[in-house]
N, C-alpha and C. Protein backbone atom coordinates (compact mmCIF):
# COMPACT_ATOMS: atom_id res chain seq x y z
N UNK A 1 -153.44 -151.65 14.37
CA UNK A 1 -152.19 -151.26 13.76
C UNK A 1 -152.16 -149.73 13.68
N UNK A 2 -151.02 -149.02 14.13
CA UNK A 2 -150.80 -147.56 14.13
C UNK A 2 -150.00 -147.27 13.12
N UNK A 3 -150.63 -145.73 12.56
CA UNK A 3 -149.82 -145.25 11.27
C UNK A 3 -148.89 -144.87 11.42
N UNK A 4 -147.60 -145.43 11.06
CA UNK A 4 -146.31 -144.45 10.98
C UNK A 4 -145.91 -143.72 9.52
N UNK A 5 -145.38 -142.35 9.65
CA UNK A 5 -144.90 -141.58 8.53
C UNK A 5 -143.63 -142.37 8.07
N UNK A 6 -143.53 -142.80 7.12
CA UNK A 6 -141.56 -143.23 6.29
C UNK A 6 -141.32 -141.96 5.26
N UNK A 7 -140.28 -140.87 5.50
CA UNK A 7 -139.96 -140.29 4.17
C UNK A 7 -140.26 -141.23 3.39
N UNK A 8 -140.57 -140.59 2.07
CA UNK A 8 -140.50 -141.04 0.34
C UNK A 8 -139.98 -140.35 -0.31
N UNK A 9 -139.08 -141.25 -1.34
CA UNK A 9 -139.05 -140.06 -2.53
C UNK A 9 -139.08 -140.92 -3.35
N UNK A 10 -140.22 -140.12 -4.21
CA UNK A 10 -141.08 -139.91 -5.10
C UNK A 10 -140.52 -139.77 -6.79
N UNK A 11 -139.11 -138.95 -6.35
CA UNK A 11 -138.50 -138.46 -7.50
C UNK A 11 -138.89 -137.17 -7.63
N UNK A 12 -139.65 -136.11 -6.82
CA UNK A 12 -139.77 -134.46 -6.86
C UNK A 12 -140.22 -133.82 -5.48
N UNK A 13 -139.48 -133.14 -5.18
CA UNK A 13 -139.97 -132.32 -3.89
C UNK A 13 -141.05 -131.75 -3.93
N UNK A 14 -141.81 -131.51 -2.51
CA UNK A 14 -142.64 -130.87 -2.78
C UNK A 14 -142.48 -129.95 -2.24
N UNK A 15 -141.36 -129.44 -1.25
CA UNK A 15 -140.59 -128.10 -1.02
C UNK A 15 -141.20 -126.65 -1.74
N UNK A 16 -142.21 -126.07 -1.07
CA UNK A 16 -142.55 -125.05 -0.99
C UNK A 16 -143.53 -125.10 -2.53
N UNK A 17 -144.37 -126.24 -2.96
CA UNK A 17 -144.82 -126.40 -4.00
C UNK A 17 -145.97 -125.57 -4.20
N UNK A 18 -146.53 -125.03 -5.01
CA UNK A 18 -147.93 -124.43 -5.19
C UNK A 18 -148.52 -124.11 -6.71
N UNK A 19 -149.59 -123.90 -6.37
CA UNK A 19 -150.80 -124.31 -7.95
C UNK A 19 -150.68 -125.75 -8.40
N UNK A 20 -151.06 -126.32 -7.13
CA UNK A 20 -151.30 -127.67 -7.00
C UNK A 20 -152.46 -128.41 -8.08
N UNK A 21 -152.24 -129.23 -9.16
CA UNK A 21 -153.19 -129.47 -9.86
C UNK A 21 -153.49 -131.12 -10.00
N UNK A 22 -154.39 -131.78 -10.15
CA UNK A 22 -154.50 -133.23 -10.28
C UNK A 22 -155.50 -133.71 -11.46
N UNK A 23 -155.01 -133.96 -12.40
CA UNK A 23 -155.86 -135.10 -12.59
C UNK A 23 -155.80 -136.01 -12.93
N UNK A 24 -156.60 -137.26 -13.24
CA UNK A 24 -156.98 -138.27 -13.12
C UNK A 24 -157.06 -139.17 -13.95
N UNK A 25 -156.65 -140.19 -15.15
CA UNK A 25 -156.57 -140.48 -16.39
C UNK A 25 -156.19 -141.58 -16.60
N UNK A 26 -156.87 -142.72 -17.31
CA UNK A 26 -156.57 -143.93 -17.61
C UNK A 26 -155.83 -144.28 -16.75
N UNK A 27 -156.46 -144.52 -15.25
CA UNK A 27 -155.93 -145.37 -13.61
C UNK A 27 -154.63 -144.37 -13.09
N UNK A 28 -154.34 -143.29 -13.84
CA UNK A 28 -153.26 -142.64 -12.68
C UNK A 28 -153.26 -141.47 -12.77
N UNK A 29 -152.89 -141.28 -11.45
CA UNK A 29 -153.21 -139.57 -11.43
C UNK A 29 -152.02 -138.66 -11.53
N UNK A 30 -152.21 -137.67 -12.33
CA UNK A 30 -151.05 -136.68 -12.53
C UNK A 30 -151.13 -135.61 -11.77
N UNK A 31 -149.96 -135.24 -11.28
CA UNK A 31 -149.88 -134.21 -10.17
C UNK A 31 -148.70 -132.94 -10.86
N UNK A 32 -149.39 -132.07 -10.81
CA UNK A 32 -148.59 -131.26 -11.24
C UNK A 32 -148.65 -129.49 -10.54
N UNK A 33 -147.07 -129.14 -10.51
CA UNK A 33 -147.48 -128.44 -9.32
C UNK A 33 -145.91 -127.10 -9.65
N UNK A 34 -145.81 -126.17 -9.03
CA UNK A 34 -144.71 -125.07 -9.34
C UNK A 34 -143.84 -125.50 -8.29
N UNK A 35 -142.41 -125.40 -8.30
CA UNK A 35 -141.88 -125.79 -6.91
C UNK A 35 -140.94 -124.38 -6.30
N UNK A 36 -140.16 -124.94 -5.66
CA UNK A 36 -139.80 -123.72 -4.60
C UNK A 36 -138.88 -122.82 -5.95
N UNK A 37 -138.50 -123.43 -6.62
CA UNK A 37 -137.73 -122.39 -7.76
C UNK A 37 -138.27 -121.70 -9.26
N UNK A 38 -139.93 -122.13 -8.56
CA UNK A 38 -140.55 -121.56 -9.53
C UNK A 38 -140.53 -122.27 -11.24
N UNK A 39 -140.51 -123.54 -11.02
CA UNK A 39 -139.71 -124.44 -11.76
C UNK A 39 -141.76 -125.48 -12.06
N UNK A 40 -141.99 -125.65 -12.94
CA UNK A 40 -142.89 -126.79 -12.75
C UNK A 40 -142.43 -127.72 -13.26
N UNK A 41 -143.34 -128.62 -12.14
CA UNK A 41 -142.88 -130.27 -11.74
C UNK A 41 -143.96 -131.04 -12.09
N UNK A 42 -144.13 -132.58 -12.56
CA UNK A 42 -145.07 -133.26 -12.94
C UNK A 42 -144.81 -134.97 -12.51
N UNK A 43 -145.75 -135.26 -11.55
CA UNK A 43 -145.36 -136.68 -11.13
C UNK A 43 -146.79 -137.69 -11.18
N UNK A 44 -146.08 -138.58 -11.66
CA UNK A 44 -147.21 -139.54 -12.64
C UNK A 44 -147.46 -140.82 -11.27
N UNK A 45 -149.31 -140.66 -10.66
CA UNK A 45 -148.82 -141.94 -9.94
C UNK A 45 -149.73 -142.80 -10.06
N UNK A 46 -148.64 -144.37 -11.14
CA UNK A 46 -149.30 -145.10 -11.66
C UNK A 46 -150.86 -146.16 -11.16
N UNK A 47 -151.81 -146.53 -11.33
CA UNK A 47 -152.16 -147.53 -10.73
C UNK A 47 -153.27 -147.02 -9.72
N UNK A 48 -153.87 -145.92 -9.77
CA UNK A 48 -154.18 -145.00 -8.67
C UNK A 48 -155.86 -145.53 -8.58
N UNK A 49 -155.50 -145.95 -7.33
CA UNK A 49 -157.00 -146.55 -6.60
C UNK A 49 -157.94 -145.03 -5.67
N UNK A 50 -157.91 -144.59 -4.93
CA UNK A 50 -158.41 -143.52 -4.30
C UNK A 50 -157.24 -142.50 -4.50
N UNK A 51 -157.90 -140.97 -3.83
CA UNK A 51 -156.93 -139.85 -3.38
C UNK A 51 -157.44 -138.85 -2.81
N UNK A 52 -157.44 -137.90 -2.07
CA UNK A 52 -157.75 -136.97 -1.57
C UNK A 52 -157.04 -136.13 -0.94
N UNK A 53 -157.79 -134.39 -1.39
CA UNK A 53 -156.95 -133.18 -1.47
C UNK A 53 -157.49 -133.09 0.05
N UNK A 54 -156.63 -132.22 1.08
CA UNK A 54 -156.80 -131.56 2.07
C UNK A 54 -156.31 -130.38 2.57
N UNK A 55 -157.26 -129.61 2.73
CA UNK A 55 -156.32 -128.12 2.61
C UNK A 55 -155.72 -127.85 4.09
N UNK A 56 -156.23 -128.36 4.80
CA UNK A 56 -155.68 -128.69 6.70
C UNK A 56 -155.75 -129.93 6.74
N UNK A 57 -154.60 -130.95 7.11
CA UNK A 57 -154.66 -132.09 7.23
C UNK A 57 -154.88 -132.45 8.71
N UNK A 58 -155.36 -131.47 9.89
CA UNK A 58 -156.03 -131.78 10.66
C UNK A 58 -155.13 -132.83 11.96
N UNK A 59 -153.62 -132.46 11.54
CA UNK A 59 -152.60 -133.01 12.28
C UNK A 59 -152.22 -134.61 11.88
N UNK A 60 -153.10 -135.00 10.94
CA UNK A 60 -152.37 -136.85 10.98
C UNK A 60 -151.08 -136.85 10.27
N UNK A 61 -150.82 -135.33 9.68
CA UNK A 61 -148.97 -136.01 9.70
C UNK A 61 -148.09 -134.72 10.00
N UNK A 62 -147.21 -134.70 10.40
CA UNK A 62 -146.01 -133.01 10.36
C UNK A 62 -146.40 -132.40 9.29
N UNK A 63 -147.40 -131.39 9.31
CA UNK A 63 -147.47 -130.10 8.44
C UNK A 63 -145.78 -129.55 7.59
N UNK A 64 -145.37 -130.19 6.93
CA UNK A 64 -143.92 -129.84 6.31
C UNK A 64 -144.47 -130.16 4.74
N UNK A 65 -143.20 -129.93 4.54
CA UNK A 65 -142.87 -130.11 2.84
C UNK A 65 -142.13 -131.45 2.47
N UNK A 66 -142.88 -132.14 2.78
CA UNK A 66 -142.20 -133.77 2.60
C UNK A 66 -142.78 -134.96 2.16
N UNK A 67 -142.87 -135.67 1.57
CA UNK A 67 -143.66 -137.16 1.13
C UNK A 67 -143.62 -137.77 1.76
N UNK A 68 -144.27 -138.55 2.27
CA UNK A 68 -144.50 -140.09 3.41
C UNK A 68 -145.34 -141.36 3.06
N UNK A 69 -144.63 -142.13 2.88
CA UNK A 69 -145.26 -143.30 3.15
C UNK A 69 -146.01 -143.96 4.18
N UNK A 70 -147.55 -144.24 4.24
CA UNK A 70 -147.91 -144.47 5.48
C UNK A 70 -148.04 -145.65 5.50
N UNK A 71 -147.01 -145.97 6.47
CA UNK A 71 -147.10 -147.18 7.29
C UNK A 71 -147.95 -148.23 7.95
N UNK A 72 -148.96 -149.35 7.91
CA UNK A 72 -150.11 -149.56 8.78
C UNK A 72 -151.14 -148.68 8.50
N UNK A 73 -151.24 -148.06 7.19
CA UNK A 73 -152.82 -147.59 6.47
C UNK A 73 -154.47 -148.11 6.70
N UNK A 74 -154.73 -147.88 7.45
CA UNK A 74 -156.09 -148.57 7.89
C UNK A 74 -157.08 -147.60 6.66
N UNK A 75 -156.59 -146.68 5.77
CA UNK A 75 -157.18 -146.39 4.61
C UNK A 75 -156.85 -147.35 3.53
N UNK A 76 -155.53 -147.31 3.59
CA UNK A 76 -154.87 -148.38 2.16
C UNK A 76 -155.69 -149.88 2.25
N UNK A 77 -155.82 -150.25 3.56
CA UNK A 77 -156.38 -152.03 3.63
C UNK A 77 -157.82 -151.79 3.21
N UNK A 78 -158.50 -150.88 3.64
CA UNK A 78 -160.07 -150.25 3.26
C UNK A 78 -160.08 -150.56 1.98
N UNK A 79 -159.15 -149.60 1.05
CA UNK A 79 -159.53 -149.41 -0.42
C UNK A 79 -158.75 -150.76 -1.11
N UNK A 80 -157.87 -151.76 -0.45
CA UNK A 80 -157.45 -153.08 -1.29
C UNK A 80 -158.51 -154.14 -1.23
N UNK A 81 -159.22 -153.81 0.47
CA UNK A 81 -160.28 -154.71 0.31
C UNK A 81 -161.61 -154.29 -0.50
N UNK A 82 -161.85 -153.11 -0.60
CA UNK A 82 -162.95 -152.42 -1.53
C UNK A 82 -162.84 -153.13 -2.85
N UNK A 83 -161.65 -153.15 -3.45
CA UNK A 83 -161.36 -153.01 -4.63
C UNK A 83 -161.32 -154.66 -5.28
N UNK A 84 -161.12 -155.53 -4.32
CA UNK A 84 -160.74 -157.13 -4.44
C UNK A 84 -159.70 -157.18 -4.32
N UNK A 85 -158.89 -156.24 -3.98
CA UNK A 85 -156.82 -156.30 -4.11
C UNK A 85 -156.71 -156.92 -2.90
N UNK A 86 -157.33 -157.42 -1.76
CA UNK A 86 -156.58 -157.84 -0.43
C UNK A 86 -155.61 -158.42 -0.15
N UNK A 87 -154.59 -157.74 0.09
CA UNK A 87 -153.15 -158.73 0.51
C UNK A 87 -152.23 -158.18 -0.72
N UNK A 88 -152.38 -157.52 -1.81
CA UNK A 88 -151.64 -157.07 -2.90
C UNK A 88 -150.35 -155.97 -2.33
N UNK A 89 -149.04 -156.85 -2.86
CA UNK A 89 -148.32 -155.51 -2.02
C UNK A 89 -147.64 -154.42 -2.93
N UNK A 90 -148.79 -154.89 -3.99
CA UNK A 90 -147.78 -153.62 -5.14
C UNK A 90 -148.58 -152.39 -4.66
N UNK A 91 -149.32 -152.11 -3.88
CA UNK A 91 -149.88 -150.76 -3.42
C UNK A 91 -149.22 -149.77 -2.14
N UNK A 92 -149.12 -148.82 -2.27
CA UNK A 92 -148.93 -148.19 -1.56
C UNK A 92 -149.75 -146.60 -0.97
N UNK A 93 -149.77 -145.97 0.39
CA UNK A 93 -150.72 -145.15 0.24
C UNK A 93 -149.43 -143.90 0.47
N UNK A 94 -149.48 -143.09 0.05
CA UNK A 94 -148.30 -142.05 0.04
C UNK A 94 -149.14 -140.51 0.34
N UNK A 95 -148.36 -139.72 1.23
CA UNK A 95 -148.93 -138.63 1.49
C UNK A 95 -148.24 -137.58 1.23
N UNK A 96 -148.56 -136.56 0.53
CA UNK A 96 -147.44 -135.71 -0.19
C UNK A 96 -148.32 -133.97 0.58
N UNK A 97 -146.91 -133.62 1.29
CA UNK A 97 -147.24 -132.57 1.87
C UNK A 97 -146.68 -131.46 1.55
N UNK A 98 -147.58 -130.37 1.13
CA UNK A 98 -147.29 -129.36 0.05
C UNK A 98 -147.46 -127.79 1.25
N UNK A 99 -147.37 -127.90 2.52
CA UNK A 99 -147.34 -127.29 3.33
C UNK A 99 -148.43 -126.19 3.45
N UNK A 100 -148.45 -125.20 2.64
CA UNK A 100 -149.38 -123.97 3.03
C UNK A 100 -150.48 -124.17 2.19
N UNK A 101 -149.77 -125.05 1.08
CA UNK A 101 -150.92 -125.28 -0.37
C UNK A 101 -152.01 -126.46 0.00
N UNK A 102 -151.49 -127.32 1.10
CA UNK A 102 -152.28 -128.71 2.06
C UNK A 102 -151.55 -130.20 1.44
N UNK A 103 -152.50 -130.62 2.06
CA UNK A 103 -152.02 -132.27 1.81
C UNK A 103 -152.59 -133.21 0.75
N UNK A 104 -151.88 -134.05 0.00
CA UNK A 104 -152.57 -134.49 -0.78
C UNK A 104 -152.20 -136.36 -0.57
N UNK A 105 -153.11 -137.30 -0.12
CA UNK A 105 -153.21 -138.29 -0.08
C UNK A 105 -153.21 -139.57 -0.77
N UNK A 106 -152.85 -140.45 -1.66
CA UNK A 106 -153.21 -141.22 -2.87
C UNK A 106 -152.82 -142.47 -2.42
N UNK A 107 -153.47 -143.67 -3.23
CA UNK A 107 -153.02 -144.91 -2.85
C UNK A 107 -153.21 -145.21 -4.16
N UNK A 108 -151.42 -145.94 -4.48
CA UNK A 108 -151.54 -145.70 -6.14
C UNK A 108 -150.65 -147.02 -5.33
N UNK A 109 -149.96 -147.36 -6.75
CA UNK A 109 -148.99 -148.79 -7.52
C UNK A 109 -147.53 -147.93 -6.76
N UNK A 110 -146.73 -148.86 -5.92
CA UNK A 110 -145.16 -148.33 -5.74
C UNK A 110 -144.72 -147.39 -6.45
N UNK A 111 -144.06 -146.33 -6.35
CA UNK A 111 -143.46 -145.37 -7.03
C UNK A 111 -141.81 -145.82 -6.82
N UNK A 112 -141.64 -146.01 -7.85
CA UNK A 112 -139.77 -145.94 -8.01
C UNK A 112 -139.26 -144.63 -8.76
N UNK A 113 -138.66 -143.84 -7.99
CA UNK A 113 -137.71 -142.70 -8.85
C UNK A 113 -136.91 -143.03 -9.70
N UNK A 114 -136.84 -142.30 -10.76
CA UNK A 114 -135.89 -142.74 -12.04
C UNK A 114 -133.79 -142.08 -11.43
């Protein structure tokens, strides 16, 4: 199965985001970050099984300022079967690309924007 990128939204851009911060807390990770208007932003993602920062994502998705859903995750099935979740479809693995600041990876619980 091959990965395809799906826009996401998340409910916050990550449009020119920087002072990228994460952490980690009773199963979800908080992301919090400055955005293009100099504005800080904070996005909660519930349910959070793995994640990982990358400061060159090494081409596996368009170097932009955009969220993606990856499609056919041969990471996401890794960490549902790691975990005992196999076959669970409340997971998702989402890739949030913060462009110059890098990529940041997570496989958390569906995100619905308010």
């Amino acid at each position: 199965m091959s990965e395809r990128f799906i826009e996401a939204n998340l409910g916050v851009h990550t449009a020119d985001g920087e002072r990228v911060e994460l952490a980690l807390a009773d199963g979800r990770l908080v992301v919090r970050f400055v955005d293009w208007q100099d504005e800080p932003r904070e996005l909660l993602l519930p349910g959070t099984l793995a994640f990982r920062w990358q400061d060159d994502d090494g081409g596996g998705a368009p170097r932009d300022d955009t969220t993606y859903e990856v499609a056919g995750s041969a990471w996401l099935e890794a960490q549902l079967d790691r975990s005992g979740l196999w076959g669970n479809d409340r997971y998702r693995h989402y890739k949030l690309c913060f462009n110059a600041a890098g990529t940041l990876d997570v496989i958390c619980q569906a995100v619905l924007p308010e």
